[in-house]
Protein backbone atom coordinates (compact mmCIF):
# COMPACT_ATOMS: atom_id res chain seq x y z
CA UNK A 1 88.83 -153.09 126.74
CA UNK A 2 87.77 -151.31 123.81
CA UNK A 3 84.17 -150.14 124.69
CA UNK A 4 80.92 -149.73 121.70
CA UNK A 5 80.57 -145.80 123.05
CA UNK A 6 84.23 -145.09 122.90
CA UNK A 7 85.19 -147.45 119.52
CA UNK A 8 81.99 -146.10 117.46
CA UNK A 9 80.31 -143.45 119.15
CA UNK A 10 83.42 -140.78 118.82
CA UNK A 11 83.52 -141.42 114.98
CA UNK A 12 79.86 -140.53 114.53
CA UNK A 13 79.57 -138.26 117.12
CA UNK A 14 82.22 -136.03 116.12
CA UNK A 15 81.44 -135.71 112.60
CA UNK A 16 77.29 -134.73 113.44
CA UNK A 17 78.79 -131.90 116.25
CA UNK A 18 80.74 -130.49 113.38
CA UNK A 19 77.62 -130.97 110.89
CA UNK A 20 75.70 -129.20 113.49
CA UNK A 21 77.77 -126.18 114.00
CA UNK A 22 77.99 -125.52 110.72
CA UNK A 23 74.23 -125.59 110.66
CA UNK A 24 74.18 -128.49 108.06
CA UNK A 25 71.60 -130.72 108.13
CA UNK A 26 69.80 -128.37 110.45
CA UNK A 27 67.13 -126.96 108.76
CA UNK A 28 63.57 -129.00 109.33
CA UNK A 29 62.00 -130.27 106.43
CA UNK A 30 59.74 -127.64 104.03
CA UNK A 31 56.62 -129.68 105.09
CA UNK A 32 54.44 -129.68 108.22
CA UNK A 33 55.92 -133.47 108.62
CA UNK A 34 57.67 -134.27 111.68
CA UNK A 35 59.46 -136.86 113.57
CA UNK A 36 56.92 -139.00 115.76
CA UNK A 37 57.40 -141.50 118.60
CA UNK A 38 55.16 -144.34 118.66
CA UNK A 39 54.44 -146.64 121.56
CA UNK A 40 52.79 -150.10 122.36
CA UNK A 41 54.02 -150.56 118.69
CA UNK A 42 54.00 -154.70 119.62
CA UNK A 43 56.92 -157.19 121.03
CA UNK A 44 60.12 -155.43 121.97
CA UNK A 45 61.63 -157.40 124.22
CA UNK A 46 64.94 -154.66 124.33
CA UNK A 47 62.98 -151.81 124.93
CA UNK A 48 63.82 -149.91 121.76
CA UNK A 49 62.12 -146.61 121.23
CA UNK A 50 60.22 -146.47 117.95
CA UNK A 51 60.52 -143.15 115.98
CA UNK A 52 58.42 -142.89 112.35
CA UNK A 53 58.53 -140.08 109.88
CA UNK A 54 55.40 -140.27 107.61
CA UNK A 55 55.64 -137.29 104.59
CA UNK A 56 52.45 -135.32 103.99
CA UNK A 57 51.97 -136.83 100.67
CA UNK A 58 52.26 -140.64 101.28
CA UNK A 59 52.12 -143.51 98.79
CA UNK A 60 49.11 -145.35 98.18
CA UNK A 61 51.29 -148.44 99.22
CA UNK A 62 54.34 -146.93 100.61
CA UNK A 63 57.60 -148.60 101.14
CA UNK A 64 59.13 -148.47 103.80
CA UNK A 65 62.92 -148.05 105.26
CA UNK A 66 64.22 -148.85 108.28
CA UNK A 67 67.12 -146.30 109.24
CA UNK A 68 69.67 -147.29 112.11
CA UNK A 69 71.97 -145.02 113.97
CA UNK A 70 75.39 -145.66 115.35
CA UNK A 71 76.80 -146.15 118.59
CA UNK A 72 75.79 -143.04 121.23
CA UNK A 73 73.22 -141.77 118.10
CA UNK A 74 69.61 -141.26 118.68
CA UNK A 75 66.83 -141.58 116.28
CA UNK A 76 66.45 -137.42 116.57
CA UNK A 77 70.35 -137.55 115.41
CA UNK A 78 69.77 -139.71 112.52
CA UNK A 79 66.58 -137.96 111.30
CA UNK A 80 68.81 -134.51 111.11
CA UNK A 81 71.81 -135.99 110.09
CA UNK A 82 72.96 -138.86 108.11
CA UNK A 83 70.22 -139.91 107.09
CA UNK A 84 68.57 -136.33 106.08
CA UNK A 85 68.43 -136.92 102.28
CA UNK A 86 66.98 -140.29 102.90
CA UNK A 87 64.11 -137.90 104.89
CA UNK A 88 63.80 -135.54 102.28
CA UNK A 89 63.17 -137.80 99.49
CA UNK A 90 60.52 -139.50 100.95
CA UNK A 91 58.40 -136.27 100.68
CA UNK A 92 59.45 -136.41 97.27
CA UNK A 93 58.35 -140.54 96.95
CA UNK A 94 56.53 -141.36 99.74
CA UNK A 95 58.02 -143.78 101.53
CA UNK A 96 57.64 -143.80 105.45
CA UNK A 97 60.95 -143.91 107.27
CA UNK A 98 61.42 -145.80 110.43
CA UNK A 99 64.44 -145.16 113.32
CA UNK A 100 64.59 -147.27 115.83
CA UNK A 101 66.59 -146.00 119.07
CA UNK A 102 68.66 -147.91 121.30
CA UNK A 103 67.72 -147.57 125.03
CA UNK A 104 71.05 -149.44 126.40
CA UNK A 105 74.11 -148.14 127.54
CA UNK A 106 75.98 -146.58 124.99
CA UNK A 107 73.57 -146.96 122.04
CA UNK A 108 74.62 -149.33 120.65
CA UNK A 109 72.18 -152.51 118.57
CA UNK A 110 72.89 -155.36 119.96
CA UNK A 111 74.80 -157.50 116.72
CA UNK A 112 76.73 -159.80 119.33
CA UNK A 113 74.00 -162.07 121.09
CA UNK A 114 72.73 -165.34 120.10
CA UNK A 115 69.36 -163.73 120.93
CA UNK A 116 70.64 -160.96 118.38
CA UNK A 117 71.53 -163.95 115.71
CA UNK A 118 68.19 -165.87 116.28
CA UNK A 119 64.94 -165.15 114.15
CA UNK A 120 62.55 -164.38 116.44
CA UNK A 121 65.44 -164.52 119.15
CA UNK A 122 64.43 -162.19 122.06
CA UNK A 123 66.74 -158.64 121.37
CA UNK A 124 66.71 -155.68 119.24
CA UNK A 125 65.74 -157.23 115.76
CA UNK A 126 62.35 -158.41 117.51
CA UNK A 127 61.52 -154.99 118.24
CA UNK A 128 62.41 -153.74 114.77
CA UNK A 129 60.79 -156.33 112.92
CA UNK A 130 57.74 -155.33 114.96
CA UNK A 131 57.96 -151.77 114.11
CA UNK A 132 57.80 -152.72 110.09
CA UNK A 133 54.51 -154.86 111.30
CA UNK A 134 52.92 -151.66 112.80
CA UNK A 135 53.74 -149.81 109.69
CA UNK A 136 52.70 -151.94 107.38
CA UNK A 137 49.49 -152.34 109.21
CA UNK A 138 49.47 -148.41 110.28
CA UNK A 139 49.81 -147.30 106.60
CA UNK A 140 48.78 -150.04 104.06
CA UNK A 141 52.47 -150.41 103.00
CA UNK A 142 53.98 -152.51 100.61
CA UNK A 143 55.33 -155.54 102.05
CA UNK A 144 57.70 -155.94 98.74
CA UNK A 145 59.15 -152.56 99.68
CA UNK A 146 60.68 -152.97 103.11
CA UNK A 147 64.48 -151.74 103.42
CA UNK A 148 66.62 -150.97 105.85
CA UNK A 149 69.81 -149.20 106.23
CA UNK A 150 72.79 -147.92 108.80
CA UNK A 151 75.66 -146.97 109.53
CA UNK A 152 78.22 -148.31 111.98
CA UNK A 153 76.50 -150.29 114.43
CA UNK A 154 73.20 -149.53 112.63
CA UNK A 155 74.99 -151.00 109.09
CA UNK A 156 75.82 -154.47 111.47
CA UNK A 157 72.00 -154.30 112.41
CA UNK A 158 71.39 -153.91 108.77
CA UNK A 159 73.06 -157.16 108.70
CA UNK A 160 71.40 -158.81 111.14
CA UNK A 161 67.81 -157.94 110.15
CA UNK A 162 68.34 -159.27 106.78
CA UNK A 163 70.01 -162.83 108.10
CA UNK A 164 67.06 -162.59 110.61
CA UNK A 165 64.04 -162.04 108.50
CA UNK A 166 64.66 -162.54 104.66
CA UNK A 167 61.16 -162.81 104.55
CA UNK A 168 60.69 -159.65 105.81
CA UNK A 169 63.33 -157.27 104.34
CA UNK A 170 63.47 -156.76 100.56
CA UNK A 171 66.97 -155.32 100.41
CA UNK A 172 69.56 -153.44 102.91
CA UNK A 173 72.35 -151.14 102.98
CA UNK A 174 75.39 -151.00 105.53
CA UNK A 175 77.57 -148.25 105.59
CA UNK A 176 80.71 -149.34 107.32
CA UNK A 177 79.28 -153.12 108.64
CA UNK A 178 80.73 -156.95 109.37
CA UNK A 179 78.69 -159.51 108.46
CA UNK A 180 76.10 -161.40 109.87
CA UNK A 181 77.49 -163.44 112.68
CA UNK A 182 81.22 -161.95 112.47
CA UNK A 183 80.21 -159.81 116.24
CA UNK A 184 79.02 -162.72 117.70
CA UNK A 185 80.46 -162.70 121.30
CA UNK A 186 80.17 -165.27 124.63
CA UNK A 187 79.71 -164.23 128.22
CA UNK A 188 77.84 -160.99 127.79
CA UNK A 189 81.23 -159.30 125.89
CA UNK A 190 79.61 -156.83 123.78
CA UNK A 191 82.81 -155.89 121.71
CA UNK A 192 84.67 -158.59 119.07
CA UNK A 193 88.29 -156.97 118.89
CA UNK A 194 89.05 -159.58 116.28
CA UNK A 195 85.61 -158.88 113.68
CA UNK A 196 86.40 -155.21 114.17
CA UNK A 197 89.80 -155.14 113.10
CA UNK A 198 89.42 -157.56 110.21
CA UNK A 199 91.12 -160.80 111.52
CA UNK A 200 87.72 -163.06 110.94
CA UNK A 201 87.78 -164.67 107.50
CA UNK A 202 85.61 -167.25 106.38
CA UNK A 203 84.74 -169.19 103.18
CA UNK A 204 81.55 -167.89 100.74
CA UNK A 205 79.97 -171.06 101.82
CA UNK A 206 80.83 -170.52 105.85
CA UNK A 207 79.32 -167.41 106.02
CA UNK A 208 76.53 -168.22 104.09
CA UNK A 209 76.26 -171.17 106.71
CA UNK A 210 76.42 -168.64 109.48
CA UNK A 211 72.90 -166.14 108.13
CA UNK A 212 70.98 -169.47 106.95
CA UNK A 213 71.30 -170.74 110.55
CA UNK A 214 69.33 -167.70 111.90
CA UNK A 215 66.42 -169.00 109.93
CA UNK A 216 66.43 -173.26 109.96
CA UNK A 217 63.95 -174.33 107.38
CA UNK A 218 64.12 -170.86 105.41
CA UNK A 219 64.35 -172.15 102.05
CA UNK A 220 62.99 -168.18 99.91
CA UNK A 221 65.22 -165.58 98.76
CA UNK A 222 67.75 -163.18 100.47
CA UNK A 223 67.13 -159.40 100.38
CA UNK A 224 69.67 -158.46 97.74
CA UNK A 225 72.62 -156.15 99.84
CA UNK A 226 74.27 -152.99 99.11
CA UNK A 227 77.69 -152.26 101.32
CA UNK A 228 79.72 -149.64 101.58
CA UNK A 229 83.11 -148.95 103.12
CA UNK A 230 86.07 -146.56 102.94
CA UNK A 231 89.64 -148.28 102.75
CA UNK A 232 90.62 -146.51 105.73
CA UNK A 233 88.50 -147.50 108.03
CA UNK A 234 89.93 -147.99 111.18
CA UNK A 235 86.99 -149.02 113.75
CA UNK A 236 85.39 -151.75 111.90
CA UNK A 237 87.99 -152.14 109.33
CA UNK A 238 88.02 -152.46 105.51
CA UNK A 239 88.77 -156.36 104.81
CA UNK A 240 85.31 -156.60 106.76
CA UNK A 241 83.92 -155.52 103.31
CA UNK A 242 85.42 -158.48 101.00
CA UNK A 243 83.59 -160.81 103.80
CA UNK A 244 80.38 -159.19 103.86
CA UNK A 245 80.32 -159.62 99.74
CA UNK A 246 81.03 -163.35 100.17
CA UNK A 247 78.41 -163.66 102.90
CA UNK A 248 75.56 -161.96 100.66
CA UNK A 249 76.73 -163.40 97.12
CA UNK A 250 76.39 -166.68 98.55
CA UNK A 251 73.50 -165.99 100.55
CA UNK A 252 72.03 -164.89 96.96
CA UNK A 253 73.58 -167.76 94.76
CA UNK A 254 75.41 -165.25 92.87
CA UNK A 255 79.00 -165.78 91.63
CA UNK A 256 81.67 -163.93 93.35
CA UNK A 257 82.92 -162.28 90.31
CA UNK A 258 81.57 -159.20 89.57
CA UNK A 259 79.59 -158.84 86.60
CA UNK A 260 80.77 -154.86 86.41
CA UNK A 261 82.95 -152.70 87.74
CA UNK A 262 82.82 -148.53 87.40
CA UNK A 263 83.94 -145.68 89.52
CA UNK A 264 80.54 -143.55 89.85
CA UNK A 265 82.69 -140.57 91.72
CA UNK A 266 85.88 -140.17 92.03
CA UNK A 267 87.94 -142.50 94.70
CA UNK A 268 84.03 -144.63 94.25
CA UNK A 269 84.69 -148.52 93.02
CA UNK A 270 81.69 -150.09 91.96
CA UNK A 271 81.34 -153.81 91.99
CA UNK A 272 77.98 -155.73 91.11
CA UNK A 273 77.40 -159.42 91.47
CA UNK A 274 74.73 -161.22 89.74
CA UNK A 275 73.76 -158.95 86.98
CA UNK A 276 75.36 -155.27 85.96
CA UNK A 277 71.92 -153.54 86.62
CA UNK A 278 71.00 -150.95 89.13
CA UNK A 279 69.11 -153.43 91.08
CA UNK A 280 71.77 -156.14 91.24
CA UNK A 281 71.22 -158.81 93.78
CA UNK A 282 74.45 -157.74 95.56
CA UNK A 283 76.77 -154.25 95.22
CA UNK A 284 79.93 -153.26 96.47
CA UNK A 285 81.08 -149.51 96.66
CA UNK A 286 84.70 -149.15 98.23
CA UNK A 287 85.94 -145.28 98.80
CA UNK A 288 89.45 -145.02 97.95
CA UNK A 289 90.74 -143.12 101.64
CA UNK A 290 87.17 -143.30 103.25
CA UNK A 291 87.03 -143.24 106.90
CA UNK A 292 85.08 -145.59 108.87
CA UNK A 293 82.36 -142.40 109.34
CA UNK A 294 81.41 -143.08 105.40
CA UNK A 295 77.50 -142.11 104.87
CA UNK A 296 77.50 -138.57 103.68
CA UNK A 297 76.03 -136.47 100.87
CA UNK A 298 74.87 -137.83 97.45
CA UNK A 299 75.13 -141.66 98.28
CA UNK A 300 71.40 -141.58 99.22
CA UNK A 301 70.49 -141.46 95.25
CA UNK A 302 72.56 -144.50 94.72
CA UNK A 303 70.91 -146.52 97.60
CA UNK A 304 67.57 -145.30 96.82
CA UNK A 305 67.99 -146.58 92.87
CA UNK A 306 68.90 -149.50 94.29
CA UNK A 307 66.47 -149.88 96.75
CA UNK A 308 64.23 -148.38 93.49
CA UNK A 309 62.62 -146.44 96.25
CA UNK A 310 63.03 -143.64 93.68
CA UNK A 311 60.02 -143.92 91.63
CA UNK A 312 57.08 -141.97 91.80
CA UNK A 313 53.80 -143.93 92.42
CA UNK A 314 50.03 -142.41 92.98
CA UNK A 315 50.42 -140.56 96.00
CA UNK A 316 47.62 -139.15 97.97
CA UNK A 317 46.27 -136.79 101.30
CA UNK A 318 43.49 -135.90 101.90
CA UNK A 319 43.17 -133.58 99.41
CA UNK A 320 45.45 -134.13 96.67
CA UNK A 321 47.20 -136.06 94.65
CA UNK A 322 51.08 -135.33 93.95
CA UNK A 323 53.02 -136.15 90.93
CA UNK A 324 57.54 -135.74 91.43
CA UNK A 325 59.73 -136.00 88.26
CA UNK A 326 62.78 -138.08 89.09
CA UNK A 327 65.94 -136.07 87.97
CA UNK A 328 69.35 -137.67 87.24
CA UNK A 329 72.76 -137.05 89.63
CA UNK A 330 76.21 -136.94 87.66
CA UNK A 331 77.88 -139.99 86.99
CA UNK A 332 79.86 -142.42 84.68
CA UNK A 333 77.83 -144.90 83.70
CA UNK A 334 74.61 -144.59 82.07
CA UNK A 335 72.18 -145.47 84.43
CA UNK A 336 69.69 -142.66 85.65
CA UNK A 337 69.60 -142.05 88.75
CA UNK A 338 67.66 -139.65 91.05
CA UNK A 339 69.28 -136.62 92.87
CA UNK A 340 67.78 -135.99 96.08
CA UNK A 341 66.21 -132.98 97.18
CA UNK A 342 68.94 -131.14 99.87
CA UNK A 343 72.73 -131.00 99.10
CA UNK A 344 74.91 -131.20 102.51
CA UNK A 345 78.57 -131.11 102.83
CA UNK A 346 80.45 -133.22 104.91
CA UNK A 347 83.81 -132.78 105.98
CA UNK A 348 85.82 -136.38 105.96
CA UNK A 349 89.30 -136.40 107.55
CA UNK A 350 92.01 -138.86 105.89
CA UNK A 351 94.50 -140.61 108.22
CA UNK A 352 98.20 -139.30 107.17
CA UNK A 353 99.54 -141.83 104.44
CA UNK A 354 103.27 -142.80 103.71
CA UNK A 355 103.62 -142.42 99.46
CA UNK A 356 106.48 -142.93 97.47
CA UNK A 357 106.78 -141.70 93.78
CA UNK A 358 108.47 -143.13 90.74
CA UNK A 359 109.44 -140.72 88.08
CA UNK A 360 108.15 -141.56 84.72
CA UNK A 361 111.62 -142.56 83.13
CA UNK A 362 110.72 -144.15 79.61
CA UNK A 363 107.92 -146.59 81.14
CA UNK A 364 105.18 -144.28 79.52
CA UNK A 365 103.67 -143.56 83.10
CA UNK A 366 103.96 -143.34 86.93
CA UNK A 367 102.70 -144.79 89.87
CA UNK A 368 102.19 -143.29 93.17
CA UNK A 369 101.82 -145.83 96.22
CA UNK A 370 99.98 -145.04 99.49
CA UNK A 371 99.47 -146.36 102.80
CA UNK A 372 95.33 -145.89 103.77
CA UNK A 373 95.35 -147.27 106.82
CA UNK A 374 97.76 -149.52 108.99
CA UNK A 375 96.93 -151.71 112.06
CA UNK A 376 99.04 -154.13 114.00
CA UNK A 377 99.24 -156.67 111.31
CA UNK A 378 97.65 -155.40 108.49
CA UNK A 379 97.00 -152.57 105.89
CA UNK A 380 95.38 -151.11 102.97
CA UNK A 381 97.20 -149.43 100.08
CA UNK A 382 96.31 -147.11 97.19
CA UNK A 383 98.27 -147.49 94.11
CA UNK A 384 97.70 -144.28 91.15
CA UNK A 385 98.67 -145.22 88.27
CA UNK A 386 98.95 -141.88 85.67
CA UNK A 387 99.76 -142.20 81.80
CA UNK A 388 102.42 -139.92 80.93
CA UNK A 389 102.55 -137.19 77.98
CA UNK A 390 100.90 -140.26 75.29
CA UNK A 391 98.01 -142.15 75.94
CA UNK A 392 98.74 -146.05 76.91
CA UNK A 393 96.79 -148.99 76.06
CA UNK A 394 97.48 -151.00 79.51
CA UNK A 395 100.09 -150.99 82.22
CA UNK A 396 102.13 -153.02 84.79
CA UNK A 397 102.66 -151.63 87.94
CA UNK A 398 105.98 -153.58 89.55
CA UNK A 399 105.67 -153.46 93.36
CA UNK A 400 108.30 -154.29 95.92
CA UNK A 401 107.34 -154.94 99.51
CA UNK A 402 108.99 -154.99 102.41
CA UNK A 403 109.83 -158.06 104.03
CA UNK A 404 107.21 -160.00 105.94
CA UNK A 405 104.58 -158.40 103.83
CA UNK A 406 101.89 -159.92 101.54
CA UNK A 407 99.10 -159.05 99.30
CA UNK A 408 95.63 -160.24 100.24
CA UNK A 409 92.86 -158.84 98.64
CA UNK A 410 93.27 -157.04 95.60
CA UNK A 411 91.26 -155.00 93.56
CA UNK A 412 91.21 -152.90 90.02
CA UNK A 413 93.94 -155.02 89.05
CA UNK A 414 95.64 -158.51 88.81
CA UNK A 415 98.41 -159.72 90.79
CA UNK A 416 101.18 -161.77 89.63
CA UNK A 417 102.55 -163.09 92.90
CA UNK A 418 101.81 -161.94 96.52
CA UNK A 419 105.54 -160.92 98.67
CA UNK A 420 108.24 -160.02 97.65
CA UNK A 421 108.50 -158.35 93.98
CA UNK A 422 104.72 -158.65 92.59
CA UNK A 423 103.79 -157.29 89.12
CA UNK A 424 100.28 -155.79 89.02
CA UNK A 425 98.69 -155.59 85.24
CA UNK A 426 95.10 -153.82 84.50
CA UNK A 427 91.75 -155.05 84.38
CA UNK A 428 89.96 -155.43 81.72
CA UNK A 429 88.50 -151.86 82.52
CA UNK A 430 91.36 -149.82 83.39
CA UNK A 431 93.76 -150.20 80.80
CA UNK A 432 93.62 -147.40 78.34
CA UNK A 433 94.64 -143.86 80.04
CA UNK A 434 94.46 -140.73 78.16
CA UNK A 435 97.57 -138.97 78.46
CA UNK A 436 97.98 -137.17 81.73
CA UNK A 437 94.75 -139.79 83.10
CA UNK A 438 95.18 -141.26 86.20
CA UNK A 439 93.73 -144.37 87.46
CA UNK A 440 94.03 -146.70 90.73
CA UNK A 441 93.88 -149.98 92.19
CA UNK A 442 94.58 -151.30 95.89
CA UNK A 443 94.70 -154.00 98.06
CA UNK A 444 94.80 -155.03 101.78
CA UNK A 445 97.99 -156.20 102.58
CA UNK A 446 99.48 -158.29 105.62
CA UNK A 447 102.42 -156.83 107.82
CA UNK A 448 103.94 -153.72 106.92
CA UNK A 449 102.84 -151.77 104.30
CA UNK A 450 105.66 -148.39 104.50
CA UNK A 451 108.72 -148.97 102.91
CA UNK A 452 106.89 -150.50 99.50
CA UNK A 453 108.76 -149.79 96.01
CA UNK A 454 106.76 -149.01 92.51
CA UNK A 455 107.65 -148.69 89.18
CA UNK A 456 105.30 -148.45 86.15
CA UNK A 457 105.46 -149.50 82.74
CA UNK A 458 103.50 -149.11 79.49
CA UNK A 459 102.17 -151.96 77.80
């Protein structure tokens, strides 16, 4: 059986040892602030450690964020390491940052139990949601500006928490998650083979069902959710990520549609439900190739904005008061958006993909089809579409797949059938190319996805 330390822990694991050797993410912060374990902190019936990192120059009513680690991580790992820029701005806004650690075997939250799934239940989010009480008491914190985010297994506690105390948590952010409930095991498993690798689909309305049940009687808002997730994912796979959108635009009343769609970075698509603003009640960011080890440099700004843990508020020790100017990363849209304060480089490694090229003929451009990732069952393919020497007003990308394979979800495009020969036209947003520009859209597929034909046309 596929085990939480061997499934999770690798990913994670490998990627900080190779952050670490290079000496990225390394270097303490400039201040005299540390890292600090606190004890007798209140209930924790799990026996989670309880790590805090307060800046020298705190809010007068800090927010605070609740950061998670993955499988075999520690709170020490997370404090150096994925979540370093998250550290490093809160000197700059003076939030206080809280990691829980994991004391069981394997480190891994536990996202499976109906203990885990029950407000108040008796596991890990008890212990957590007593850690934001300390804090809040501790500090004088805001309780409108509690977050929490993860990655891995600390992105399915993200989920948790929020199903588990709405009232608690303002918004989250889960880099590589399932939704609330999808873990859930019997008989003590601690491992869902069939959440992990995508199989578990439910209606909007089901999984909705599933968080509200955490909470009977809960009748306030749901923290609005920001996920994230890289196409090729192949621990907690990437159709997890369409679920986890119907789960939280339900949970926030929010049509399914997206009100906006952008590409932020390159191989970044952006999808916000509920409004097109920074602080929409639900966003979507999908990396075109992204492994299932996602959080790395520069996403911090986005989740901060839409935390809006990025402003500066009167700030105070006890001897000055500090003022920060928010600054503005590089992107598409016109938003602004704060850079954080450290720049680290993280080195991502693609699973090989199976492509197959169409020359551009007279159709006015080309498309270039790619297998992300492929599972027993199942894939996810990239499709490039690139104008040719004119610039093109729209396009239709004709696909055929190999037998026994479908199209499930798509994305960046619209589908005109689902086996066999489908034609693929452009959204709304995608249509007019520059000539020479290249854009994409993809989609996970059922079956088989090598062996898939493309041609592109002009329109």
């Amino acid at each position: 059986m596929r085990t939480w330390t061997s499934a999770l822990g690798r990913i994670a694991g490998c990627t900080v040892a190779a952050l670490a050797a290079t000496g990225v993410w390394l270097a303490g912060p400039a201040s005299a602030a540390s890292l600090q374990q606190v004890t007798n902190f209140g209930t924790n019936p799990s026996n989670l450690r309880m790590y805090v990192y307060v800046p020298d120059t705190v809010a007068a009513r800090p927010g605070i964020l609740v950061s998670i680690h993955y499988c075999t991580g520690t709170a020490q790992a997370m404090y150096s390491g994925m979540a370093r820029e998250f550290v490093t701005a809160a000197d700059r806004y003076g939030y206080i940052v809280v990691f829980p650690e994991a004391t069981r075997s394997g480190q891994c939250f536990d996202v499976y139990s109906s203990q885990a799934l029950t407000r108040n239940g008796g596991s890990d989010p008890v212990g957590i949601a007593s850690m934001v009480s300390y804090v809040k008491q501790r500090y004088n914190a805001d309780p409108t500006r509690v977050f929490a985010m993860g990655a891995s297994s600390g992105a399915m506690m993200t989920n948790v928490l929020l199903g588990d105390y709405p009232d608690v948590f303002t918004a989250g952010a889960a880099f590589a998650g399932v939704p609330f409930g999808c873990f859930a095991t019997t008989g003590g498993s601690t491992w869902n083979s069939e959440c992990a690798n995508g199989q578990t689909t439910k209606t909007a309305q089901q999984w909705g069902d599933l968080a509200r049940a955490a909470y009977p009687g809960y009748t306030g808002r749901y923290p609005r959710m920001q996920l994230w997730h890289g196409t090729a994912d192949d621990t907690l796979r990437y159709p997890n990520f369409a679920e986890e959108i119907k789960q939280w635009t339900n949970l926030n009343g929010v049509s399914q549609t997206p009100a906006s769609t952008d590409s932020p970075q390159a191989s970044w698509t952006r999808t916000r439900y509920g409004s097109n603003g920074t602080q929409a009640p639900v966003e979507g960011i999908s990396i075109s190739g992204g492994p299932h080890n996602i959080l790395s440099s520069g996403m911090a700004a986005y989740t901060l904005a839409f935390f809006g843990l990025d402003t500066t508020t009167t700030r105070t020790t006890t001897t000055t008061t500090t003022t920060t100017t928010r600054t503005t990363p590089t992107t598409t849209t016109t938003t602004t958006r704060p850079t954080t304060p450290t720049t680290t480089t993280t080195t991502r490694t693609t699973p090989p993909t199976t492509t197959t090229t169409t020359s551009q003929g007279s159709g006015g451009c080309t498309a270039a089809y790619s297998v992300q990732s492929q599972w027993p069952g199942g894939f996810v393919a990239n499709v490039n579409v690139t104008a040719g020497s004119s610039a093109i007003n729209g396009w239709r990308v004709t696909m055929t797949l190999p037998s026994g394979a479908s199209i499930g979800n798509l994305w960046n495009g619209a589908n005109s059938g689902t086996s066999g020969t489908v034609t693929v036209t452009n959204a709304a947003y995608n249509g007019r190319l520059g000539a020479g520009q290249t854009t994409n859209f993809g989609f996970v597929g059922n079956g088989t996805g090598a062996g898939t034909t493309v041609t592109c046309t002009a329109t």
